[in-house]
C-alpha atoms as a PDB file:
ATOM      1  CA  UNK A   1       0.000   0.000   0.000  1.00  0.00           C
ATOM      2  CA  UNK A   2       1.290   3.357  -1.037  1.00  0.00           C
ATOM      3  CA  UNK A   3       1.639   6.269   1.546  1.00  0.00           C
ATOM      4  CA  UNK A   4      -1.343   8.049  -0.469  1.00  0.00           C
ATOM      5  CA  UNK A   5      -3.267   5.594   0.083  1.00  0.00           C
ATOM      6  CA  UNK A   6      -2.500   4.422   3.583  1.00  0.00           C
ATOM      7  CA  UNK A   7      -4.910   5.852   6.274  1.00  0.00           C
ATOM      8  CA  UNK A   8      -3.712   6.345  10.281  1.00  0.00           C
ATOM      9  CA  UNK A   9      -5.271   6.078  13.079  1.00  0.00           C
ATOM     10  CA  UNK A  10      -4.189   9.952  13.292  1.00  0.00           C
ATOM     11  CA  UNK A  11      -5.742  10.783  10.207  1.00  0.00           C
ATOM     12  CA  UNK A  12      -8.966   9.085  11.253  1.00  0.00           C
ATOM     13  CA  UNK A  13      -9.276  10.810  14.666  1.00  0.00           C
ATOM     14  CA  UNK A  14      -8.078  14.303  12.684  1.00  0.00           C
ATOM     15  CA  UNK A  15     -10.884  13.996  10.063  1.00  0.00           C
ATOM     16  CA  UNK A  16     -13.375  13.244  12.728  1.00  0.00           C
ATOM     17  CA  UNK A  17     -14.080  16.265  14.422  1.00  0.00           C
ATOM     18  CA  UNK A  18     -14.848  17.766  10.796  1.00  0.00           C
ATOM     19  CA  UNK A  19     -17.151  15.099  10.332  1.00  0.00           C
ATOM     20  CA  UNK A  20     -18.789  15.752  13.803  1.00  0.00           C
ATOM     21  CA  UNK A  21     -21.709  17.350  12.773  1.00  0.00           C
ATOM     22  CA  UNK A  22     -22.464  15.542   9.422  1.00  0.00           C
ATOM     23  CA  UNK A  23     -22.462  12.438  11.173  1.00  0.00           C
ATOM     24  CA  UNK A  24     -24.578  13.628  14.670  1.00  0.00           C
ATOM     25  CA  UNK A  25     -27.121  14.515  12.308  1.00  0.00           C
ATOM     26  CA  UNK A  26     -26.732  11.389   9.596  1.00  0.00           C
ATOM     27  CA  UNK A  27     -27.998  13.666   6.657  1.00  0.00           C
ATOM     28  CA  UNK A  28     -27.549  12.959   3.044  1.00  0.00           C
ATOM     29  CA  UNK A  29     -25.976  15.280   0.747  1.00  0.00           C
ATOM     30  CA  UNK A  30     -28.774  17.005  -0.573  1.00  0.00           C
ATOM     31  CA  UNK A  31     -27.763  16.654  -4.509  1.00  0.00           C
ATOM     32  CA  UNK A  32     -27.965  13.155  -3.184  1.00  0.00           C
ATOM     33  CA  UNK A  33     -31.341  12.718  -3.180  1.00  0.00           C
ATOM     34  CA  UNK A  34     -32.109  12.683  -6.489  1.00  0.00           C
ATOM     35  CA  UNK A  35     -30.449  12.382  -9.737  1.00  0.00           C
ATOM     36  CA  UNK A  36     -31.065  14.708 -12.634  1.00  0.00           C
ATOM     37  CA  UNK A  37     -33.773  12.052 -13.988  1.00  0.00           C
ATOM     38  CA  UNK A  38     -35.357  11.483 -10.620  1.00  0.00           C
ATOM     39  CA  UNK A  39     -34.218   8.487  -9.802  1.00  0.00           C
ATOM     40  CA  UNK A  40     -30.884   8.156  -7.455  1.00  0.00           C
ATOM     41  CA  UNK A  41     -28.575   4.976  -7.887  1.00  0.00           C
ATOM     42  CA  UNK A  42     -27.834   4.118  -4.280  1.00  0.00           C
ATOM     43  CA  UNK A  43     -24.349   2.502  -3.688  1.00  0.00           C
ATOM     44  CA  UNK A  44     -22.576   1.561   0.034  1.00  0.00           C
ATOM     45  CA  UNK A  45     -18.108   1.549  -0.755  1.00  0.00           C
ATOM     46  CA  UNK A  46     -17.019  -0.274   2.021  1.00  0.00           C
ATOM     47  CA  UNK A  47     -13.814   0.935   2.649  1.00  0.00           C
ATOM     48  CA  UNK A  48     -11.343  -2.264   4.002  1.00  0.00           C
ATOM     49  CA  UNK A  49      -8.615   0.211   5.145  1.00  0.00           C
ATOM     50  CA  UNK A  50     -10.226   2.225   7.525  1.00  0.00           C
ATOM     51  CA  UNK A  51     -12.622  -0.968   9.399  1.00  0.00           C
ATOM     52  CA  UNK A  52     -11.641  -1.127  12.985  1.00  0.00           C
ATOM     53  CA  UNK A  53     -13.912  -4.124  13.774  1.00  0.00           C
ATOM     54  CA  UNK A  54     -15.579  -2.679  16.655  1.00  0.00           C
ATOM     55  CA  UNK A  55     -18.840  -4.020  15.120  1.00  0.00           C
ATOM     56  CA  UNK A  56     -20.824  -0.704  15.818  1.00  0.00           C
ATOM     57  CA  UNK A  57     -22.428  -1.516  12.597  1.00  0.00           C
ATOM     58  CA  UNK A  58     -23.848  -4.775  13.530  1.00  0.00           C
ATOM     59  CA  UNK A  59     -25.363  -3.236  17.091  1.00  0.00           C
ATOM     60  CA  UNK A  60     -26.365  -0.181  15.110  1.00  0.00           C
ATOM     61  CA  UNK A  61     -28.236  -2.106  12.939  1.00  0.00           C
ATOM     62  CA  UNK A  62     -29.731  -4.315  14.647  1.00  0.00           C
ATOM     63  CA  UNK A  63     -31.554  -1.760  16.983  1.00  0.00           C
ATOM     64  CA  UNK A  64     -32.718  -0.009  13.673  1.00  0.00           C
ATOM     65  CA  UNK A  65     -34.607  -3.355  12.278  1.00  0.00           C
ATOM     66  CA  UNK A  66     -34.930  -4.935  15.683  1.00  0.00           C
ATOM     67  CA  UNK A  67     -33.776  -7.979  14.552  1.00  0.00           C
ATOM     68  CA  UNK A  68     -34.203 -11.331  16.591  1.00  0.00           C
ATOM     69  CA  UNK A  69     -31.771 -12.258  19.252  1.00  0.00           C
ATOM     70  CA  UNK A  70     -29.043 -14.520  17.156  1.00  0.00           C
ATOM     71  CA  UNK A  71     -29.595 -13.026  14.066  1.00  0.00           C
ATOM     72  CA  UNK A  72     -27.895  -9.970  11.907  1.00  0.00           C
ATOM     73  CA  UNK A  73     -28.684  -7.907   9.137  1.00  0.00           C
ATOM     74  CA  UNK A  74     -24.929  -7.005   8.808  1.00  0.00           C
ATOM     75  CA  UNK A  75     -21.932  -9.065  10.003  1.00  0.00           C
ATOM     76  CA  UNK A  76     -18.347  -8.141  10.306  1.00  0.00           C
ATOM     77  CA  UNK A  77     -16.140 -10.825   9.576  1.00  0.00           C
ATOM     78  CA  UNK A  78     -12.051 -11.698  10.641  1.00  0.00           C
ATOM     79  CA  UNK A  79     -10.015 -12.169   7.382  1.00  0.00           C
ATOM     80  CA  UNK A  80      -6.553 -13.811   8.479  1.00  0.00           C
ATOM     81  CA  UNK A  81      -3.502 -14.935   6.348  1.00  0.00           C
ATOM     82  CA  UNK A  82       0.020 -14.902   7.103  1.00  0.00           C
ATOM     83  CA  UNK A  83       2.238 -16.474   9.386  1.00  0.00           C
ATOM     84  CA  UNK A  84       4.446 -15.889  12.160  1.00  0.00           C
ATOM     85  CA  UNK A  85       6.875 -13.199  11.872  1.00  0.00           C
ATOM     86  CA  UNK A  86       4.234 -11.481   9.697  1.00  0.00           C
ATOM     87  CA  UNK A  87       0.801 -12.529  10.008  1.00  0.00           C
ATOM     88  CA  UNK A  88      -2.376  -9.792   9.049  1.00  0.00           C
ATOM     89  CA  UNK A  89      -5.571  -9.492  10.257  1.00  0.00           C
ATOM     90  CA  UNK A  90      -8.531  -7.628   8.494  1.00  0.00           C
ATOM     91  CA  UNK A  91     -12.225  -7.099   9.027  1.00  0.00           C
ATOM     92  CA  UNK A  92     -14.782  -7.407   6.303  1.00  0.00           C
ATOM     93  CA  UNK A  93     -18.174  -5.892   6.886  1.00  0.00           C
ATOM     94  CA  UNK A  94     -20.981  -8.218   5.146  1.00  0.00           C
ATOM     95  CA  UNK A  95     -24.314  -7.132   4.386  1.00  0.00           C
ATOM     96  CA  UNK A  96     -27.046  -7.085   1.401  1.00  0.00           C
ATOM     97  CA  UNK A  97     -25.019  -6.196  -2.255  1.00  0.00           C
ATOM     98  CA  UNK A  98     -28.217  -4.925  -3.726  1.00  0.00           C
ATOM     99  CA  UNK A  99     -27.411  -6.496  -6.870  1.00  0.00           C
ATOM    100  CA  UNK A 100     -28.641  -5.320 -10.011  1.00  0.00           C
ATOM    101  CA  UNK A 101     -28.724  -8.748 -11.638  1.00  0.00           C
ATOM    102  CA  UNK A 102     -26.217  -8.313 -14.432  1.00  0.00           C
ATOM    103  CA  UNK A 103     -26.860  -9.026 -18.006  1.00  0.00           C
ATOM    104  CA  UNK A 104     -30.539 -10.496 -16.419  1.00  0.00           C
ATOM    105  CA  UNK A 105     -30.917  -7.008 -14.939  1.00  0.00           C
ATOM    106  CA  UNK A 106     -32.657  -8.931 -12.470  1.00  0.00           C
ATOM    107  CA  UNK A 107     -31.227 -10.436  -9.254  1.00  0.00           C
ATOM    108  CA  UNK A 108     -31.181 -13.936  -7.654  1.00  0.00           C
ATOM    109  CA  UNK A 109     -33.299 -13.380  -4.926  1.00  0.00           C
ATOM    110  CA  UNK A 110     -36.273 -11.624  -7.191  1.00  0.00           C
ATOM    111  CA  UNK A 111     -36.017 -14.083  -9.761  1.00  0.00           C
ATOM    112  CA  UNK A 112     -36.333 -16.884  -7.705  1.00  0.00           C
ATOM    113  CA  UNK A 113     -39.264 -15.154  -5.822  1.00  0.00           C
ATOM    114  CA  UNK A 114     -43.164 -16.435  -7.271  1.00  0.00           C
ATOM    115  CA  UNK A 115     -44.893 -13.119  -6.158  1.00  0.00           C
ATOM    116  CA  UNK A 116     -41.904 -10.533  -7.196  1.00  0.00           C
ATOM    117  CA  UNK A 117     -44.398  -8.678  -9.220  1.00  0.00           C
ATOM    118  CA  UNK A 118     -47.570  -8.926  -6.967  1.00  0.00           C
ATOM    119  CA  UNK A 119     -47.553  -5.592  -5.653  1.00  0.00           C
ATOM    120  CA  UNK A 120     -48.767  -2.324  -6.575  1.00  0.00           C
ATOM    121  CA  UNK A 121     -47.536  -0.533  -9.358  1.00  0.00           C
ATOM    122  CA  UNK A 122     -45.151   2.354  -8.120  1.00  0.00           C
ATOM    123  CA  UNK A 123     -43.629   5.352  -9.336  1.00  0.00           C
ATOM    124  CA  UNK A 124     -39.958   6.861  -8.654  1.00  0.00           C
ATOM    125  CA  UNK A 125     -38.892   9.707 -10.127  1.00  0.00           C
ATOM    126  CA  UNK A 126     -39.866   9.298 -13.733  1.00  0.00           C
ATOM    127  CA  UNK A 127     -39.634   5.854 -13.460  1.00  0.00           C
ATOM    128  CA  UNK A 128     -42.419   3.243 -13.011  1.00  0.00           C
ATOM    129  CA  UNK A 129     -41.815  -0.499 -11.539  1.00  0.00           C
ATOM    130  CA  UNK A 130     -43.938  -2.823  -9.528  1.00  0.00           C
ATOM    131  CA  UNK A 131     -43.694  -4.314  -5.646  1.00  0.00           C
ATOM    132  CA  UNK A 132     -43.424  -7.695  -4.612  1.00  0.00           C
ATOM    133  CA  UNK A 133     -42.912 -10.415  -1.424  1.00  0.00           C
ATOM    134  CA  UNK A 134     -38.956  -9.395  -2.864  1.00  0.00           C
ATOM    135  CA  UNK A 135     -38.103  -6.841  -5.724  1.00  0.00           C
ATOM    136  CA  UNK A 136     -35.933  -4.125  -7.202  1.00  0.00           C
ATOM    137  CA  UNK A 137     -36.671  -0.512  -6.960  1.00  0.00           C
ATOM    138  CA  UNK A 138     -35.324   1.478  -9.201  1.00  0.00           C
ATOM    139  CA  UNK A 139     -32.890   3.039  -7.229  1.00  0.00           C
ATOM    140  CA  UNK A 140     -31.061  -0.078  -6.780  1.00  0.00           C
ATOM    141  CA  UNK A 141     -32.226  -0.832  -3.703  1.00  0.00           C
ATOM    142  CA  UNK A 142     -33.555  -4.844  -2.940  1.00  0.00           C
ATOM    143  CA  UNK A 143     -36.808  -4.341  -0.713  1.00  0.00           C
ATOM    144  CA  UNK A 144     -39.317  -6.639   0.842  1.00  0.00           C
ATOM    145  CA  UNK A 145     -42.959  -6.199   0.951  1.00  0.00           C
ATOM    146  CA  UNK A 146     -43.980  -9.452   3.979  1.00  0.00           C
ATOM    147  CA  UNK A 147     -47.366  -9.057   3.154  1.00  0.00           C
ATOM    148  CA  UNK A 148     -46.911 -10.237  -0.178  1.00  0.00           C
ATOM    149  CA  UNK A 149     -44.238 -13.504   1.195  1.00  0.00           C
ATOM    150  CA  UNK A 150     -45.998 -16.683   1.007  1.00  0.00           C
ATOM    151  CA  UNK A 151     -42.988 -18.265   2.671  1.00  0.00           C
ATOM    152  CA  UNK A 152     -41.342 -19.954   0.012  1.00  0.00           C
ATOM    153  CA  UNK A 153     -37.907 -19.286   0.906  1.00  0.00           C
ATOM    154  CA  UNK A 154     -36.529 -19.676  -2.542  1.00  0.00           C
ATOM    155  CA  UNK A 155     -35.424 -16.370  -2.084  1.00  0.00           C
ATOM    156  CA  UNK A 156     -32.895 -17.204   0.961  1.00  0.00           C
ATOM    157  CA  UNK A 157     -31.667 -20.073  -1.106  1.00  0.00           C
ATOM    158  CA  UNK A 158     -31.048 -18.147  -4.150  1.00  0.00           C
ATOM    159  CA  UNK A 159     -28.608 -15.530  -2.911  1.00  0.00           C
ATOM    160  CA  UNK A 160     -24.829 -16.589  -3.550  1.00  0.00           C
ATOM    161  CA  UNK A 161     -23.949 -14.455  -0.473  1.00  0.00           C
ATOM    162  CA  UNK A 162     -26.536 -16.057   2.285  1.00  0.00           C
ATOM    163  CA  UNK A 163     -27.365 -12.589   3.471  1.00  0.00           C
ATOM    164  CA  UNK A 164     -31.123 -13.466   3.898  1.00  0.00           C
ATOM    165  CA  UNK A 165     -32.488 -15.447   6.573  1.00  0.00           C
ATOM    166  CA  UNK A 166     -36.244 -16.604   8.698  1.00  0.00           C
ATOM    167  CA  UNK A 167     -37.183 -13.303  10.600  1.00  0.00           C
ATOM    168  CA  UNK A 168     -39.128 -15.243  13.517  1.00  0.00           C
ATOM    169  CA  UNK A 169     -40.606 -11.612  14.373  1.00  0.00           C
ATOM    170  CA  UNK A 170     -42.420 -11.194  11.338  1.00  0.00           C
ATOM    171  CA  UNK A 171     -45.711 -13.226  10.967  1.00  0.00           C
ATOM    172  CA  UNK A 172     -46.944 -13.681   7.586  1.00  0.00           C
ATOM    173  CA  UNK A 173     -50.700 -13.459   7.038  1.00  0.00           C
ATOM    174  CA  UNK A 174     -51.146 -15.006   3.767  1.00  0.00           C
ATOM    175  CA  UNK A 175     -54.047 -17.594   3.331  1.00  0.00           C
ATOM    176  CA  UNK A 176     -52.131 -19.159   1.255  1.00  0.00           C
ATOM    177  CA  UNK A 177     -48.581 -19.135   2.783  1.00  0.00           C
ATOM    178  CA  UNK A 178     -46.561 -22.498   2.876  1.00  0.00           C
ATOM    179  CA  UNK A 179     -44.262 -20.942   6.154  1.00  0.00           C
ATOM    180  CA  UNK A 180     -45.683 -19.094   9.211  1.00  0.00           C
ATOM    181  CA  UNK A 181     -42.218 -16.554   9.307  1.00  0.00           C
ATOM    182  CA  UNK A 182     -41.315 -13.521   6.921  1.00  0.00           C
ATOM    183  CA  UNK A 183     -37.987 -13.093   5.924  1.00  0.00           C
ATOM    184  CA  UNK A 184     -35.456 -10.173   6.969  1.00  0.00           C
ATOM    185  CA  UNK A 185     -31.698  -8.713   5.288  1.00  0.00           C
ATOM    186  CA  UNK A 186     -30.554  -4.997   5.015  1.00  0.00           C
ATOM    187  CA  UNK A 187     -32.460  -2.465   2.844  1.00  0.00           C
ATOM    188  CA  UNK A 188     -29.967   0.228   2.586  1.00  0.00           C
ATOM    189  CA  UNK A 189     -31.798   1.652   5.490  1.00  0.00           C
ATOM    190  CA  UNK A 190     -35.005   2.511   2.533  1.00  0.00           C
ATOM    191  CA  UNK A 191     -37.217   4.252   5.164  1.00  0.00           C
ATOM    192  CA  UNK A 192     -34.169   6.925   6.492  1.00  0.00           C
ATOM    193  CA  UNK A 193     -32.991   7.114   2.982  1.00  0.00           C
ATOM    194  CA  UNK A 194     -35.939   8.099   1.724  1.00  0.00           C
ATOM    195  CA  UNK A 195     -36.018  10.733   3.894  1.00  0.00           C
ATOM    196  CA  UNK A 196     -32.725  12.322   3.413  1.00  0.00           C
ATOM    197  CA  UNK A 197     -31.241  10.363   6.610  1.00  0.00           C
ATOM    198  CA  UNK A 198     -28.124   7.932   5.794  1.00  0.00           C
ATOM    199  CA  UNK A 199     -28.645   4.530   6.696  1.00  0.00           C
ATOM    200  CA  UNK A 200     -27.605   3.626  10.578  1.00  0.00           C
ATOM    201  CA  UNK A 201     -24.410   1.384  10.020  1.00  0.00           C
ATOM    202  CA  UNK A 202     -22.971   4.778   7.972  1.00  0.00           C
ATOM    203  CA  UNK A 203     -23.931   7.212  10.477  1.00  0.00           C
ATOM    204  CA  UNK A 204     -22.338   4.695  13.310  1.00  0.00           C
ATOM    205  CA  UNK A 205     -18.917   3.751  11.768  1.00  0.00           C
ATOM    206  CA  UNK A 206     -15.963   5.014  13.869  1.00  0.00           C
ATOM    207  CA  UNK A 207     -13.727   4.797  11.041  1.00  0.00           C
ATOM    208  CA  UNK A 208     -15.593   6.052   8.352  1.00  0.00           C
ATOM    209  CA  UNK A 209     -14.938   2.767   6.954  1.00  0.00           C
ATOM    210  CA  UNK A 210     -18.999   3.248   5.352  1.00  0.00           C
ATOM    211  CA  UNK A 211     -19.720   5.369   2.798  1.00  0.00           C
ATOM    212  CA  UNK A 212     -23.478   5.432   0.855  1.00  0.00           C
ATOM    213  CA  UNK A 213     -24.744   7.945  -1.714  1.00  0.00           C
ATOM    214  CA  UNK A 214     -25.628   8.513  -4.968  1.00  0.00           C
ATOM    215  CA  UNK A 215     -23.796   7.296  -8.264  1.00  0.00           C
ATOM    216  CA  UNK A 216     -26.262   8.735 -10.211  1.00  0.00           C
ATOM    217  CA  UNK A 217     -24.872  12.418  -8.543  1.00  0.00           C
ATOM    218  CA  UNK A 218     -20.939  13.125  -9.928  1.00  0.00           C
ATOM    219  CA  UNK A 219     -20.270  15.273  -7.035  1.00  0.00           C
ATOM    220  CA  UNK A 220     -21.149  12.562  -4.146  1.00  0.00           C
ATOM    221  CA  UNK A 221     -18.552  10.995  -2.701  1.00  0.00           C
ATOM    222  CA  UNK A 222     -19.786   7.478  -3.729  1.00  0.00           C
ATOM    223  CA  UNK A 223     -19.471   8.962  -7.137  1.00  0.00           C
ATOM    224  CA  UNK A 224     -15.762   9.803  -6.729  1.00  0.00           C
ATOM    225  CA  UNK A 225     -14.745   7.083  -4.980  1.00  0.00           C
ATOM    226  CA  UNK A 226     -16.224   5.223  -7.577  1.00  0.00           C
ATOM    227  CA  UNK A 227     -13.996   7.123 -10.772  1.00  0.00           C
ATOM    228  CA  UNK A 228     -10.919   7.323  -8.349  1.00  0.00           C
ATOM    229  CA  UNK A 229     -10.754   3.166  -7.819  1.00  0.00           C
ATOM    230  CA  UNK A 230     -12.674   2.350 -10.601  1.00  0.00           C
ATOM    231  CA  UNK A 231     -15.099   0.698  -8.459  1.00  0.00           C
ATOM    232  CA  UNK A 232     -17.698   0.075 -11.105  1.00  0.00           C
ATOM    233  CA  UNK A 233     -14.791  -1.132 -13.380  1.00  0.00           C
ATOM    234  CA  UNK A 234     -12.867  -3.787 -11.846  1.00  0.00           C
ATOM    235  CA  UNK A 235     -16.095  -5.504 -10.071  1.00  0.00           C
ATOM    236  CA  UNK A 236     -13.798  -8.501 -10.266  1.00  0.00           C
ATOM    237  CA  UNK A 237     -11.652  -6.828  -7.499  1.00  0.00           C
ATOM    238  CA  UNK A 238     -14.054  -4.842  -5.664  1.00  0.00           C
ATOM    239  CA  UNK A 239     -17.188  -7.048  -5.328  1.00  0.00           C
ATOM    240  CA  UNK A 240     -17.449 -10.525  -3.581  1.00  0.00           C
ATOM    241  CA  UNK A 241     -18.015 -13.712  -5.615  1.00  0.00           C
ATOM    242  CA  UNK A 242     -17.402 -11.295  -8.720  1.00  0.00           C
ATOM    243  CA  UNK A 243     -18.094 -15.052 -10.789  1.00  0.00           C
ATOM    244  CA  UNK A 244     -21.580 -14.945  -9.639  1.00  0.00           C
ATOM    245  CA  UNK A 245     -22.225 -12.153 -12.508  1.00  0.00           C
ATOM    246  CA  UNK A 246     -24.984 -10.433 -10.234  1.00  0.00           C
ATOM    247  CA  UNK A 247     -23.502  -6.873 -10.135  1.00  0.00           C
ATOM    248  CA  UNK A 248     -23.485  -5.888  -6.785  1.00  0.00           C
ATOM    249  CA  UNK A 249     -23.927  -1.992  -5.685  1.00  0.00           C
ATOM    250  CA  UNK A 250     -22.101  -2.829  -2.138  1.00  0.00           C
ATOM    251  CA  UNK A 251     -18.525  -2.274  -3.318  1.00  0.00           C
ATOM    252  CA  UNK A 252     -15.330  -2.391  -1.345  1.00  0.00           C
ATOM    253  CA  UNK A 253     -11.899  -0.012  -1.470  1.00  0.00           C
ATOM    254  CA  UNK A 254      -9.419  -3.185  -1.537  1.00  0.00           C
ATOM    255  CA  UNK A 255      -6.043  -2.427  -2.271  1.00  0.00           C
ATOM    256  CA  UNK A 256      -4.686  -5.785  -0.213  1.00  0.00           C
ATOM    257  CA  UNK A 257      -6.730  -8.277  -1.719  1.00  0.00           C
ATOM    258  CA  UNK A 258      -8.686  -9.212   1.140  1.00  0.00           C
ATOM    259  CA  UNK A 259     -11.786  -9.964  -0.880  1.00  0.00           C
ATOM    260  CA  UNK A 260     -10.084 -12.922  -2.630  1.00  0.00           C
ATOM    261  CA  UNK A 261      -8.949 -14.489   0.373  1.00  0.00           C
ATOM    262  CA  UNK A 262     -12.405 -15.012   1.948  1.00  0.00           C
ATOM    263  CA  UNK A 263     -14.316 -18.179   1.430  1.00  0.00           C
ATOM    264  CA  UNK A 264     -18.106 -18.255   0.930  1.00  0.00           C
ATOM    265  CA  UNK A 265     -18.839 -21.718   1.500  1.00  0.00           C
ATOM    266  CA  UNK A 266     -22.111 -23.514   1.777  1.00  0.00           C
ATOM    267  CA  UNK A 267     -21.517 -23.526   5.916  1.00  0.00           C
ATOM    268  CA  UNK A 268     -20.843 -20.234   6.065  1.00  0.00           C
ATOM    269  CA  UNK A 269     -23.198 -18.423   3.732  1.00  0.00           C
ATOM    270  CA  UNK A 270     -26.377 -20.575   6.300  1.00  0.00           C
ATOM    271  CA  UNK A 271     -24.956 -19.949   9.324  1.00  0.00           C
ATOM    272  CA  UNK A 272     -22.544 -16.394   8.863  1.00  0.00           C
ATOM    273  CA  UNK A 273     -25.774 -13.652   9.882  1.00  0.00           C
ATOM    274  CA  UNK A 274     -26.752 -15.566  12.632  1.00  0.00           C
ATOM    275  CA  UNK A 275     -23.850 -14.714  14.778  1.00  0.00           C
ATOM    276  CA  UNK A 276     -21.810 -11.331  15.360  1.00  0.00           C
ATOM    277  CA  UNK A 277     -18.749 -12.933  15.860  1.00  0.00           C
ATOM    278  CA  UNK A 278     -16.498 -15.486  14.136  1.00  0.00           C
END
């Protein structure tokens, strides 16, 4: 890592009080809340050299979705390689890549799910889609709609990255339902975005290691980040299981490589967001 690119502890704790009152009140950029068309492209950049691990993410969201005791909507995971005299040690946050489906244009999760177009018929920006149990807004964001779920599942089992799993606090009221539990991930934080507020992991992270705009907006900071690592670009790089062709929107600064040294595994991708810890 060059020294341009390397980030201190000192810079962090420098750049902080600057940040102070961005982050006390976790607003968006305004240009960020819409793109010249209407519609945003919402994108979290994960960057891997400023995580600390302190996990303030997982707590933070897990008091904003009130998810069930065991279970996570985001996960921060140990990445180790190297042995004695020089072993390394990284953290890799987890959570929901919001995928955009690739060539498909339609993600795993949504295609898999037998009432992704059962909803209303919506509007955003200038752009019109339709709501489902599971679907894509047009923003990029992956959202669930539980009255809609019948229960299925095939959702859970479709994403490559296991970051859905059985919300025991949501009761599904279907008729019809084959399950008596909804199903629960990250949304990007939809109902604080949507109302200019960044989503609670960003406006928690010590290290600024979180960062979630607008692509859509050239003068965000997603946006820059974006043109300055060629994010969007090297997906291979800068996304998890980049052979899975799905496209994700969560994309990660990684200039040691730490992506390609962690394992999704059958095991793991069940059982990783139902524990904080390793």
């Amino acid at each position: 890592m060059s020294k341009k690119d390397s980030i201190s502890r000192r810079d962090i704790i420098k750049t902080g009080g600057a940040m102070a009152a961005v982050v006390a009140a976790g607003l968006l950029p305004k240009k960020a809340e819409a793109a010249k068309n209407g519609t945003p492209r919402w994108a979290m950049i994960v960057d891997l050299r400023r995580c600390i691990g302190c996990r303030g993410c997982c707590v933070a969201d897990k008091s904003e979705y009130g998810a069930a005791l065991g279970r996570y909507n985001t996960v921060v995971k140990n990445v180790e390689f190297g042995k004695y005299p020089a072993p390394k040690k990284y953290f890799l946050p987890r959570l929901c890549n919001h995928c955009s489906g690739g060539e498909k244009d339609v993600p795993p999760c949504v295609e898999k799910c037998p009432e992704a177009k059962s909803g209303k018929r919506m509007k955003l920006g200038k752009t019109r889609y339709r709501t489902g149990a599971t679907y894509k807004r047009p923003d990029g964001m992956i959202l669930l709609d539980m009255s809609l779920c019948i229960g299925c599942y095939k959702c859970i089992d479709a994403c490559p990255y296991g970051v859905r799993s059985i919300d025991p606090f949501v009761k599904l009221t279907r008729p019809d339902r084959e399950k008596d539990f909804g199903v629960g991930k990250c949304t990007f934080c939809q109902h604080r975005v949507d109302k200019g507020i960044a989503p609670s992991c960003v406006n928690t992270c010590q290290g600024r290691a979180r960062i979630f705009g607008d692509l859509n907006d050239p003068d965000s900071k997603v946006a820059k980040l974006a043109r300055e690592f060629k994010l969007l670009e090297n997906r291979d790089k800068t996304t998890l299981l980049p052979g899975e062709k799905t496209e994700p929107y969560n994309l990660y600064i990684d200039p040691d490589g730490i992506l390609a040294r962690y394992k999704i595994t059958k095991e793991t991708k069940l059982e990783e967001f139902k524990s904080r810890f390793e």
